[in-house]
Protein backbone atom coordinates (compact mmCIF):
# COMPACT_ATOMS: atom_id res chain seq x y z
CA UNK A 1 58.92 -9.84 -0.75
CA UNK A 2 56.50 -6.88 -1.82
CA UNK A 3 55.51 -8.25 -4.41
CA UNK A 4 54.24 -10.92 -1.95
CA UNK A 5 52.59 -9.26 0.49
CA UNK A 6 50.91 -6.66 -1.94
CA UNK A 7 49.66 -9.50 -3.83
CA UNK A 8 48.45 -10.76 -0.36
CA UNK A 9 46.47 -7.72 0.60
CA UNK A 10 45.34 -7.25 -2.57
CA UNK A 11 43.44 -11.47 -2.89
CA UNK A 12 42.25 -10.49 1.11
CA UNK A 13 40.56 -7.27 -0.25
CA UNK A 14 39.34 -9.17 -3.77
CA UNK A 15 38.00 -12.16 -0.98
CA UNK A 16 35.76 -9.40 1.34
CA UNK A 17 34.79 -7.45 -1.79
CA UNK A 18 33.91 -10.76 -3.20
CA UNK A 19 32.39 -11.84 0.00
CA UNK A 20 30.68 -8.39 0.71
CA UNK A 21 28.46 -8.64 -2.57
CA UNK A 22 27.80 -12.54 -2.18
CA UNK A 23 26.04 -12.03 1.05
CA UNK A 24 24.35 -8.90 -0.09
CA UNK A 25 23.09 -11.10 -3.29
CA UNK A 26 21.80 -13.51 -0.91
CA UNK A 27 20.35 -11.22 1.42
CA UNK A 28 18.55 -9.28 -1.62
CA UNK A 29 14.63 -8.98 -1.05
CA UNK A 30 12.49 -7.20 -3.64
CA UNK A 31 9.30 -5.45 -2.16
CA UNK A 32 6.46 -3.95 -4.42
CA UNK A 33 4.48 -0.59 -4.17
CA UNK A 34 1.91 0.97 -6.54
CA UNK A 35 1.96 4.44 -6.61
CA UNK A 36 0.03 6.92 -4.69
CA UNK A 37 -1.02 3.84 -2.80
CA UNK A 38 -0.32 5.65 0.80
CA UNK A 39 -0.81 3.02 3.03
CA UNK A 40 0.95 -0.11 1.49
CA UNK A 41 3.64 2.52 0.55
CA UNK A 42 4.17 3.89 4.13
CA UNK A 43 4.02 0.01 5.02
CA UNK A 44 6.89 -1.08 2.77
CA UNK A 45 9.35 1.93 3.20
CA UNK A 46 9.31 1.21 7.45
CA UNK A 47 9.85 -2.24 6.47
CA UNK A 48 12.59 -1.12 4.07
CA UNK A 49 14.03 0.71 6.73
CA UNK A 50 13.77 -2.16 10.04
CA UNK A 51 15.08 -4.89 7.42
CA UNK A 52 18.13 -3.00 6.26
CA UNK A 53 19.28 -2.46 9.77
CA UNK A 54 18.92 -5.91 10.22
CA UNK A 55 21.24 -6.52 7.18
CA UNK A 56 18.84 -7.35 4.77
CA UNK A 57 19.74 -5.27 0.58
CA UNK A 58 15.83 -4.29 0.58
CA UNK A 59 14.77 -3.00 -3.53
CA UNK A 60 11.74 -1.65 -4.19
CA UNK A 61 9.85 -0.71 -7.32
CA UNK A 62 6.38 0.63 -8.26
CA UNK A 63 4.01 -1.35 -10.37
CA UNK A 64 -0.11 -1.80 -10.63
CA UNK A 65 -1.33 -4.43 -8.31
CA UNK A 66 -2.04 -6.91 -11.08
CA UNK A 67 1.53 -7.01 -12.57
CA UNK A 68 3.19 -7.11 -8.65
CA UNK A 69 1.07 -10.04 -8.43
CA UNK A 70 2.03 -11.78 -11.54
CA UNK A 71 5.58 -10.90 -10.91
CA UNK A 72 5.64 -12.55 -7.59
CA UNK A 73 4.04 -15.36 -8.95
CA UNK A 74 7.28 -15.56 -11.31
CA UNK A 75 9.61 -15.23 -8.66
CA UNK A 76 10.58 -11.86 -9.62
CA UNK A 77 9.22 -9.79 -6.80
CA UNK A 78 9.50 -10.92 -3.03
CA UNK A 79 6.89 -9.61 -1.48
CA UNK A 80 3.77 -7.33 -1.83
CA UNK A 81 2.04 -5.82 2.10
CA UNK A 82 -0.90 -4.07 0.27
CA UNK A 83 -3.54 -7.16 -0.56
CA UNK A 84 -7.09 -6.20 0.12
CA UNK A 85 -8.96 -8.81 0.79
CA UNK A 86 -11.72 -10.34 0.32
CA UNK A 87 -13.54 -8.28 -1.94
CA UNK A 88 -10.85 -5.44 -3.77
CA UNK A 89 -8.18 -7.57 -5.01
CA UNK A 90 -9.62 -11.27 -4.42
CA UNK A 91 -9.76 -11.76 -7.61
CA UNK A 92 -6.86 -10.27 -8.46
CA UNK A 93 -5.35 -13.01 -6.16
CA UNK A 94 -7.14 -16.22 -7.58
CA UNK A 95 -5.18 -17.28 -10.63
CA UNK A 96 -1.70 -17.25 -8.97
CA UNK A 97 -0.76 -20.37 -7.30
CA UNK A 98 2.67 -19.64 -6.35
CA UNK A 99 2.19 -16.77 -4.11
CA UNK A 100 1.16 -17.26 -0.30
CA UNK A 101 -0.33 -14.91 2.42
CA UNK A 102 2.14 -14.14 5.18
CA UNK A 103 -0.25 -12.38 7.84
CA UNK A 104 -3.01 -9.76 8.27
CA UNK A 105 -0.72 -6.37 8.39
CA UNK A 106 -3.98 -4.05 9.13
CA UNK A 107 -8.09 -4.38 10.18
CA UNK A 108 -11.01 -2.38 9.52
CA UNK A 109 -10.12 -1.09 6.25
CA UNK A 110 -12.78 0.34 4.09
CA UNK A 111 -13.33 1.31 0.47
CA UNK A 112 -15.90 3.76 -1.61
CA UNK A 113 -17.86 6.87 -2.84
CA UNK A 114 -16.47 9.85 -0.27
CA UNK A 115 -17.61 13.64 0.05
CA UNK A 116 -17.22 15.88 2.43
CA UNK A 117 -18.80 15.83 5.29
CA UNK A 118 -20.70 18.97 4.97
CA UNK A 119 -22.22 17.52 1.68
CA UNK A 120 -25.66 16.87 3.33
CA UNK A 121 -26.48 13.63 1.48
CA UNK A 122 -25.62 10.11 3.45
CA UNK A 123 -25.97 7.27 0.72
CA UNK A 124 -25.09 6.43 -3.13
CA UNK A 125 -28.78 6.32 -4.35
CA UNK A 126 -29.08 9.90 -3.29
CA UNK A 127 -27.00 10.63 -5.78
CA UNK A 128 -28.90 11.05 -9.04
CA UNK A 129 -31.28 13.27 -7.49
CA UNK A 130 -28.22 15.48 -6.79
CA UNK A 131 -26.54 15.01 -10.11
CA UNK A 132 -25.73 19.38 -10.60
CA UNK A 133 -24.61 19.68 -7.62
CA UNK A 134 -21.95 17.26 -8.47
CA UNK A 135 -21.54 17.96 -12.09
CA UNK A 136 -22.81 14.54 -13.25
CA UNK A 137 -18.93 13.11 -11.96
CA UNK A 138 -17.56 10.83 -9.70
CA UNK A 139 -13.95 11.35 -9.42
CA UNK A 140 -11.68 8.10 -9.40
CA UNK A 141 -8.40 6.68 -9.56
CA UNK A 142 -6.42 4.53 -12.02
CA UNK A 143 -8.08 2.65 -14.54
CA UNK A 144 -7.59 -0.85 -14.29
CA UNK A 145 -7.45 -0.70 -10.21
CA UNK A 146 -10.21 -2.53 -8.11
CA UNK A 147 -11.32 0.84 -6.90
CA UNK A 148 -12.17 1.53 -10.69
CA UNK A 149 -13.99 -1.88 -11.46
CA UNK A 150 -16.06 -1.71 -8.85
CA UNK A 151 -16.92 2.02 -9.28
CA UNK A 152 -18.18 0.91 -12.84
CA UNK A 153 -20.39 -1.70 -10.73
CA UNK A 154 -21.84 0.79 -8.56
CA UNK A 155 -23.01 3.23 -11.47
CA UNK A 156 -24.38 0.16 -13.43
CA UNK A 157 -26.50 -1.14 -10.10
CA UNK A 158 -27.65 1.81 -8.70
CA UNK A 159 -28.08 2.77 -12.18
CA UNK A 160 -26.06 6.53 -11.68
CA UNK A 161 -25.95 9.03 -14.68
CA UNK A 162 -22.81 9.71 -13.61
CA UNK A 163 -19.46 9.32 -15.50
CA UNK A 164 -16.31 7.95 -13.92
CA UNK A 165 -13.42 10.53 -14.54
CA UNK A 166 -9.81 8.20 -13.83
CA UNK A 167 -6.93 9.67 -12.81
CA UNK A 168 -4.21 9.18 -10.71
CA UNK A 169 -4.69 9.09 -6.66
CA UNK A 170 -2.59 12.04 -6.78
CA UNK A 171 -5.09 14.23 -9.17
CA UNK A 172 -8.19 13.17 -7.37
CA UNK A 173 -6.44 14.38 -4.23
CA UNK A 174 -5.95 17.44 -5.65
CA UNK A 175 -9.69 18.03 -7.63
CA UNK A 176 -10.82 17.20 -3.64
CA UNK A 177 -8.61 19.42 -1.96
CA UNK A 178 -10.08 22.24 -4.85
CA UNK A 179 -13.04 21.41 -3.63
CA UNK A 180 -13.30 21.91 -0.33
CA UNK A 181 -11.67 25.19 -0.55
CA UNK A 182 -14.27 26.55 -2.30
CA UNK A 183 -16.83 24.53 -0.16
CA UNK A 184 -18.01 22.95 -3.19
CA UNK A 185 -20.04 19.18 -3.45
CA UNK A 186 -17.52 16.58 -5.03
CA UNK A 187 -17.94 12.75 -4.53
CA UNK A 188 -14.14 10.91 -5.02
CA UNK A 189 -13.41 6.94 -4.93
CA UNK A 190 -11.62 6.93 -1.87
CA UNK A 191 -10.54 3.88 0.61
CA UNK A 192 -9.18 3.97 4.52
CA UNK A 193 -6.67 4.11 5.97
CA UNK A 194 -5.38 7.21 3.98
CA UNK A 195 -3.88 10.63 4.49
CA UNK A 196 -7.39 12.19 3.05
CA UNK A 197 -9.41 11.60 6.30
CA UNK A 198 -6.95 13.07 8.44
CA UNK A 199 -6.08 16.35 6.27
CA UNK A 200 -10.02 16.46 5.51
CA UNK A 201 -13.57 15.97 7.30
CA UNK A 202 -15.21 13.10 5.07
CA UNK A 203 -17.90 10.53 5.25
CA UNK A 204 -18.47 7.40 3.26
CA UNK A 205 -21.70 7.43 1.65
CA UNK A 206 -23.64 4.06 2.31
CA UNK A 207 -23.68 1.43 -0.30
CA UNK A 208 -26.97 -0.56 0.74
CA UNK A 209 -26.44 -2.87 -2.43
CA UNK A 210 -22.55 -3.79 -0.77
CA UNK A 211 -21.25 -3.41 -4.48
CA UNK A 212 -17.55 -2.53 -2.78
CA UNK A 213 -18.13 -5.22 0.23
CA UNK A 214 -18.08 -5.25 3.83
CA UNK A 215 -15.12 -3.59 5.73
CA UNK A 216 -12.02 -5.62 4.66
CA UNK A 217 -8.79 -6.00 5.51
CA UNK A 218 -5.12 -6.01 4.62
CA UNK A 219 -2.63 -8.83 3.84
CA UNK A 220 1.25 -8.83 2.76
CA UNK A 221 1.58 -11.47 0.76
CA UNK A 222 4.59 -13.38 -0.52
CA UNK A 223 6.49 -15.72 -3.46
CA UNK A 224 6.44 -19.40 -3.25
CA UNK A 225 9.65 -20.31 -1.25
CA UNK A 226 10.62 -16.97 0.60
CA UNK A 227 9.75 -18.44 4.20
CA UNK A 228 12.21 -21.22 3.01
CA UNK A 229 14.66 -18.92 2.18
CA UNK A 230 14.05 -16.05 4.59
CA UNK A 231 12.48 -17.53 7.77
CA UNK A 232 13.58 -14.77 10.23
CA UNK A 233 12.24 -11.71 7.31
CA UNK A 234 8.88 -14.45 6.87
CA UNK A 235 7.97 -14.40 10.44
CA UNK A 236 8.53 -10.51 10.96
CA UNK A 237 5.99 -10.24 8.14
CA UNK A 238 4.02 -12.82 10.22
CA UNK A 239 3.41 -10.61 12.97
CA UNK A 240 3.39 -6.97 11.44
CA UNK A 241 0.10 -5.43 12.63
CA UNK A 242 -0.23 -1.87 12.30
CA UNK A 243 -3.16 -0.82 14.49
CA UNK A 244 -6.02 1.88 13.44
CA UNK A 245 -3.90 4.38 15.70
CA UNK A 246 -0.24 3.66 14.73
CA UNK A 247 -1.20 3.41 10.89
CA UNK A 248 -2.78 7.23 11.19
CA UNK A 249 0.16 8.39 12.94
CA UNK A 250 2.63 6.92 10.13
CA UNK A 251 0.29 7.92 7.42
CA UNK A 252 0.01 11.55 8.71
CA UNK A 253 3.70 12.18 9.25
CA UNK A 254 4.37 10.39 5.77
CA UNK A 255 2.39 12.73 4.09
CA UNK A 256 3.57 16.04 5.16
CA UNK A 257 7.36 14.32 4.38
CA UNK A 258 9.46 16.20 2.23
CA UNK A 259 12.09 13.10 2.77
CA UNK A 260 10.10 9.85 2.96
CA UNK A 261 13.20 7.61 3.59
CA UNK A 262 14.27 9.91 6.21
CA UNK A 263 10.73 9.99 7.76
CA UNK A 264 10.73 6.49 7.48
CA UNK A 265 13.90 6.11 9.49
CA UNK A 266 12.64 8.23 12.43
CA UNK A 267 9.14 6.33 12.94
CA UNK A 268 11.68 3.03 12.87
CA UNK A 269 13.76 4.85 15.63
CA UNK A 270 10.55 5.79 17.47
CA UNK A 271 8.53 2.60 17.28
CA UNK A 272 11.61 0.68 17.37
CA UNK A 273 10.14 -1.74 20.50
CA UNK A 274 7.50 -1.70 18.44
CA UNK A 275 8.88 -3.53 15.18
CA UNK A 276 11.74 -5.50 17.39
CA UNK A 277 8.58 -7.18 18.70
CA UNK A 278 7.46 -8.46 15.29
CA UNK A 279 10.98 -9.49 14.51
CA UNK A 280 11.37 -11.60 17.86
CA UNK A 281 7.53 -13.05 18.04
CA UNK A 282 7.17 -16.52 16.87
């Protein structure tokens, strides 16, 4: 009779355990991030956060924007909330067919040469007439990103002896922060919304030519089939907007985070009307 019950409890635990993991397979959404990438990065881990408590196994992993693309396009990653469009990665965008905008997540954002503000120049072709003062240099980000490829643009069209040192968002951060310490002139690739222009007092410097395009915006976008599949996640995606305000409030607090996932989880707690709107809308 032991025998028979143990072997009882033992099939009901195998059948939940069983169970458990099914659900959390089908429930599994993959969610891309390229790193130092602030905004798209403080974008996915709230989402992360909101989706979990609604039951959802949310993974994340770090890649350039070109392979997050292709690997959506594969099936492989879910979704991606940190598409600049039209200009940055619109051509990024154009060979896939099997991935699909799900919604504007953010307006007004901007991309290009950045100093200081108490640099006392105002536009790009002022630049080669200030060349010492900047060391002949433009710092920049990853090769291979959009910011890069169109910083080799603006140096051929404005025709700037000035080389393009790449480097991680991280290490340009870090040459700027240097900088302004020592009150020194530095121009950096630089795009907004992002930590820099709240921690720092910088201007854009004009790009009459409009090599890096008009003030853009950004889109999540998503694999062939996931609104099928996840219709309630979809339409959450559908209506995340994070205005100019909220966006420099999560980007501030994300940056001075010593634990982003626990950051994370307290914006979620304090903007949770917020969010539970976007989940509900539609």
């Amino acid at each position: 009779m032991k025998q028979v019950i143990y072997r009882i409890l033992f099939l009901g635990i195998l059948c939940s355990i069983v169970s458990s993991c099914s659900e959390r397979l089908t429930k599994r959404i993959s969610m891309g991030m390229v790193e130092g990438w602030a905004e798209g990065n403080a974008m996915t881990l709230v989402s992360k956060e909101f989706l979990t408590q609604k039951g959802y196994h949310i993974v994340t992993h770090k890649a350039a924007p070109n392979l997050l693309l292709a690997s959506m396009d594969n099936g492989d990653t879910d979704v991606f909330m940190n598409v600049w469009l039209p200009t940055t990665h619109g051509q990024k965008v154009a060979p896939f067919s099997h991935i699909f905008s799900a919604g504007i997540n953010y307006e007004g954002a901007k991309l290009g040469l950045v100093v200081p503000k108490y640099v006392d120049i105002n536009s790009i072709e002022e630049l080669n007439n200030n060349i010492d003062k900047f060391d002949g240099n433009i710092i920049g980000i990853e090769r291979g990103s959009g910011m890069a490829t169109y910083t080799d643009s603006v140096l051929f069209a404005y025709d700037l002896n000035y080389k393009q040192l790449n480097s991680s968002m991280i290490a340009m951060a870090s040459e700027l922060q240097k900088a302004v310490n020592d009150k020194r002139w530095i121009v950096v690739t630089a795009w907004q919304p992002h930590w820099l222009f709240g921690r720092f007092e910088l201007k854009f410097l004009d790009d009459p030519k409009k090599i890096y395009g008009d003030t853009e915006h950004i889109e999540t976008f998503v694999r062939q089939d996931f609104e099928t599949e996840f219709p309630e996640v979809f339409r959450y995606f559908q209506h995340a907007f994070f205005e100019q305000e909220v966006m420099a409030d999560l980007l501030t607090k994300m940056e001075a985070s010593k634990n982003k996932k626990e950051t994370a989880r307290e914006w979620v707690e304090e903007h949770n009307d917020l969010l539970q709107r976007w989940w509900d809308e539609g």
